[in-house]
Protein backbone atom coordinates (compact mmCIF):
# COMPACT_ATOMS: atom_id res chain seq x y z
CA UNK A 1 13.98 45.20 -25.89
CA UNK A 2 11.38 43.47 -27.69
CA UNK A 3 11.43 40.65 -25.34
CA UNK A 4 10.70 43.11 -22.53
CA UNK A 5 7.94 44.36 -24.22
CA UNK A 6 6.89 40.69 -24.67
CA UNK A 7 6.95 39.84 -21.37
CA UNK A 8 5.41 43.20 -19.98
CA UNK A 9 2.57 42.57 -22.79
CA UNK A 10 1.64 39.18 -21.42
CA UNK A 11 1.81 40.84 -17.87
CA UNK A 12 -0.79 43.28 -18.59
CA UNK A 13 -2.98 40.12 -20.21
CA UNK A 14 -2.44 37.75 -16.78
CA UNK A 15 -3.84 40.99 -15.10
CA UNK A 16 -6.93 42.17 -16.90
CA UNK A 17 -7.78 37.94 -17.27
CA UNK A 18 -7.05 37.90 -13.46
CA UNK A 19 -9.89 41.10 -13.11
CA UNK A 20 -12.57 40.09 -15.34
CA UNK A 21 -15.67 38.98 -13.10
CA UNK A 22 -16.75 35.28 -13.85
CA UNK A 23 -21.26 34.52 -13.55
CA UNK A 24 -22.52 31.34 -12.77
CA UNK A 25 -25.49 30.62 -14.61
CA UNK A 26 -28.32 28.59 -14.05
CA UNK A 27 -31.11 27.33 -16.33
CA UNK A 28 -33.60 24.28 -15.80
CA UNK A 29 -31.43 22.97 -12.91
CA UNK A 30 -27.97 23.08 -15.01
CA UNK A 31 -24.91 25.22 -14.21
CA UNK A 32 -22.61 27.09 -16.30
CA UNK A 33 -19.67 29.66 -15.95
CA UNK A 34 -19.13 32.07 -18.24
CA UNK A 35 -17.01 35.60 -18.55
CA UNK A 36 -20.55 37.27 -18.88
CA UNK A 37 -24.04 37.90 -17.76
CA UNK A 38 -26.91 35.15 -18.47
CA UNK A 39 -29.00 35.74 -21.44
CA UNK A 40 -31.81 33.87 -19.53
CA UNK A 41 -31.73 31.57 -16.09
CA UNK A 42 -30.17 33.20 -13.01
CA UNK A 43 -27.14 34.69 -12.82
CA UNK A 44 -24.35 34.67 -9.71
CA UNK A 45 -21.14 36.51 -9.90
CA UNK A 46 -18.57 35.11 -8.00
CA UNK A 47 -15.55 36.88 -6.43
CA UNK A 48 -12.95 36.32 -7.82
CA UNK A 49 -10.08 36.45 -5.05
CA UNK A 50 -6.93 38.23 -6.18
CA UNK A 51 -3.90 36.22 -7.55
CA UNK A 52 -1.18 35.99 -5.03
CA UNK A 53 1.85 37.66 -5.07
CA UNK A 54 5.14 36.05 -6.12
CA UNK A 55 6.54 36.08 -2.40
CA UNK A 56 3.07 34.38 -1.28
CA UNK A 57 3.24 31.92 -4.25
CA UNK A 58 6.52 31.27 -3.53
CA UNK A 59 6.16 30.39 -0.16
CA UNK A 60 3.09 28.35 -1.03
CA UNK A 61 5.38 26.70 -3.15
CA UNK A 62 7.96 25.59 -0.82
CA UNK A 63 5.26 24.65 1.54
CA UNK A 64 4.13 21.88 -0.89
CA UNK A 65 7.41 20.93 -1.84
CA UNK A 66 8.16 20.44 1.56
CA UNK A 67 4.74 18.45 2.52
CA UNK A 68 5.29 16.28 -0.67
CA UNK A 69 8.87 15.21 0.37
CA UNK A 70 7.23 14.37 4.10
CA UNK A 71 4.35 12.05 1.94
CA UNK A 72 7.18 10.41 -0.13
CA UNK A 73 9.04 9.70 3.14
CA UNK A 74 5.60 8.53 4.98
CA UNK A 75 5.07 6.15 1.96
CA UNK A 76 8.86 5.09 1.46
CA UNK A 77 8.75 4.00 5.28
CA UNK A 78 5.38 2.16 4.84
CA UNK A 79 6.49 0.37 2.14
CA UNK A 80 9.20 -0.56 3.53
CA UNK A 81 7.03 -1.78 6.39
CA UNK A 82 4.90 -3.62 4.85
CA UNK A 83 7.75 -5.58 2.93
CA UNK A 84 9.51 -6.38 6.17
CA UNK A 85 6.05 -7.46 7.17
CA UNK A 86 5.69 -9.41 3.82
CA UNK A 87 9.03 -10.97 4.04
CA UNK A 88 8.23 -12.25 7.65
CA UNK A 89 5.04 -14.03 7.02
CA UNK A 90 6.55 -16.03 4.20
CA UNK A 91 9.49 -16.66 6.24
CA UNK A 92 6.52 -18.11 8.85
CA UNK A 93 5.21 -19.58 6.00
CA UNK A 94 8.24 -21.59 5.25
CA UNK A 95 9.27 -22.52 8.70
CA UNK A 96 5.35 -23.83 9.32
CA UNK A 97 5.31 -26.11 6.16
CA UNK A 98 8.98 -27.41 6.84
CA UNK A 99 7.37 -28.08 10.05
CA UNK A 100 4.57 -30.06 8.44
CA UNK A 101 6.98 -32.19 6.29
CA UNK A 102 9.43 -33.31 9.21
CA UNK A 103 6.26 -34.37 11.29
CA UNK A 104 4.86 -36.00 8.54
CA UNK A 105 8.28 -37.84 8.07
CA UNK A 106 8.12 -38.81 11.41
CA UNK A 107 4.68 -40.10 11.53
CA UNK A 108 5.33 -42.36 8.74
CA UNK A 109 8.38 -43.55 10.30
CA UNK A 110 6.49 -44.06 13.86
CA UNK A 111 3.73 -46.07 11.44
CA UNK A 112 6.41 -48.35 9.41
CA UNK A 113 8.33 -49.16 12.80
CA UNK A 114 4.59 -50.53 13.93
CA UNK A 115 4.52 -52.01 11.75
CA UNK A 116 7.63 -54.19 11.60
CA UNK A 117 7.11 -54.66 15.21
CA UNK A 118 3.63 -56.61 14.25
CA UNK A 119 5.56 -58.74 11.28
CA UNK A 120 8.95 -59.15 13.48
CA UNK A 121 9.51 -62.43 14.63
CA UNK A 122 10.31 -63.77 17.74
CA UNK A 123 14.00 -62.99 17.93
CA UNK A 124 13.13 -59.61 16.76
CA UNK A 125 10.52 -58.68 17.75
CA UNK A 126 11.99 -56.93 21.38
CA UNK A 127 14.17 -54.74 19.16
CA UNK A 128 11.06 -54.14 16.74
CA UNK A 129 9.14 -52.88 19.51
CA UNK A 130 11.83 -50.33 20.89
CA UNK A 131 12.09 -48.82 17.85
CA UNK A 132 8.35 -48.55 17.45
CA UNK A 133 8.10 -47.29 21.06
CA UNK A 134 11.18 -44.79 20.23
CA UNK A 135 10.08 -43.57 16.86
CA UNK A 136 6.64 -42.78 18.63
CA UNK A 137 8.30 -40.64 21.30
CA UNK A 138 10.25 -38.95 18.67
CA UNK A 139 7.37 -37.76 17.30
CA UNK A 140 5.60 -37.13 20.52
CA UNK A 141 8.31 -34.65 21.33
CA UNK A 142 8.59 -33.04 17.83
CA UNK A 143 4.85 -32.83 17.08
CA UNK A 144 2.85 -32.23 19.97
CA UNK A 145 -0.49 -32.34 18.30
């Protein structure tokens, strides 16, 4: 019993603090809200709109459970966007520098077979050549640029 006096005691409270007007005051350009009049300065009282009922707050309730599961899901997918997005440049990333290194590889080659075709002597110097000639189409075909 006491427990329903309890809780119909601190239902009466909610109420009356739910009733009692509120004032904005305002004094050399500064605002303040109090429960009553202005001593001095200008006073406003605001409305206070009526506390919703527990259906309405209820409802209101669900309503921004339901919009904050639809954010979550928004971000969840975004993220998970932007990761596949993520994932795929450094995948780029990779496959561009590997790239790099194999034409690099090949330019060097294409350079030292030039160069043993200039120091190759005369009995090798056909076969020198073909390989320089071969090692610079290699890299004509794998690096373009």
């Amino acid at each position: 019993m006491r427990r329903v006096w309890a809780v119909f005691g601190w239902f009466m409270l909610a109420q009356a603090a739910a009733a009692q007007p509120v004032y904005k005051c305002t004094l050399d350009g500064k605002v303040s809200y109090a429960e009553h009049p202005c001593a001095i300065g200008r006073t406003t009282e605001l409305a206070v709109p009526p506390a919703p009922s527990g259906a309405e707050a209820a409802a209101a309730l669900e309503r921004d459970k339901a919009r904050l599961a639809a954010l979550q899901k928004e971000r969840s997918t975004l993220e998970a966007r932007a990761e596949r997005e993520e994932r795929g440049q450094q995948r780029a990333a990779r496959a561009a520098a590997a790239t790099r290194q194999k034409c690099e590889r090949l330019r060097l080659q294409a350079r030292w077979a030039e160069e043993d075709a200039a120091r190759a002597g005369k009995a090798t110097s056909a076969a020198a050549r073909l390989k320089a000639r071969r090692q610079a189409e290699a890299l004509a075909v794998q690096c373009p640029a």
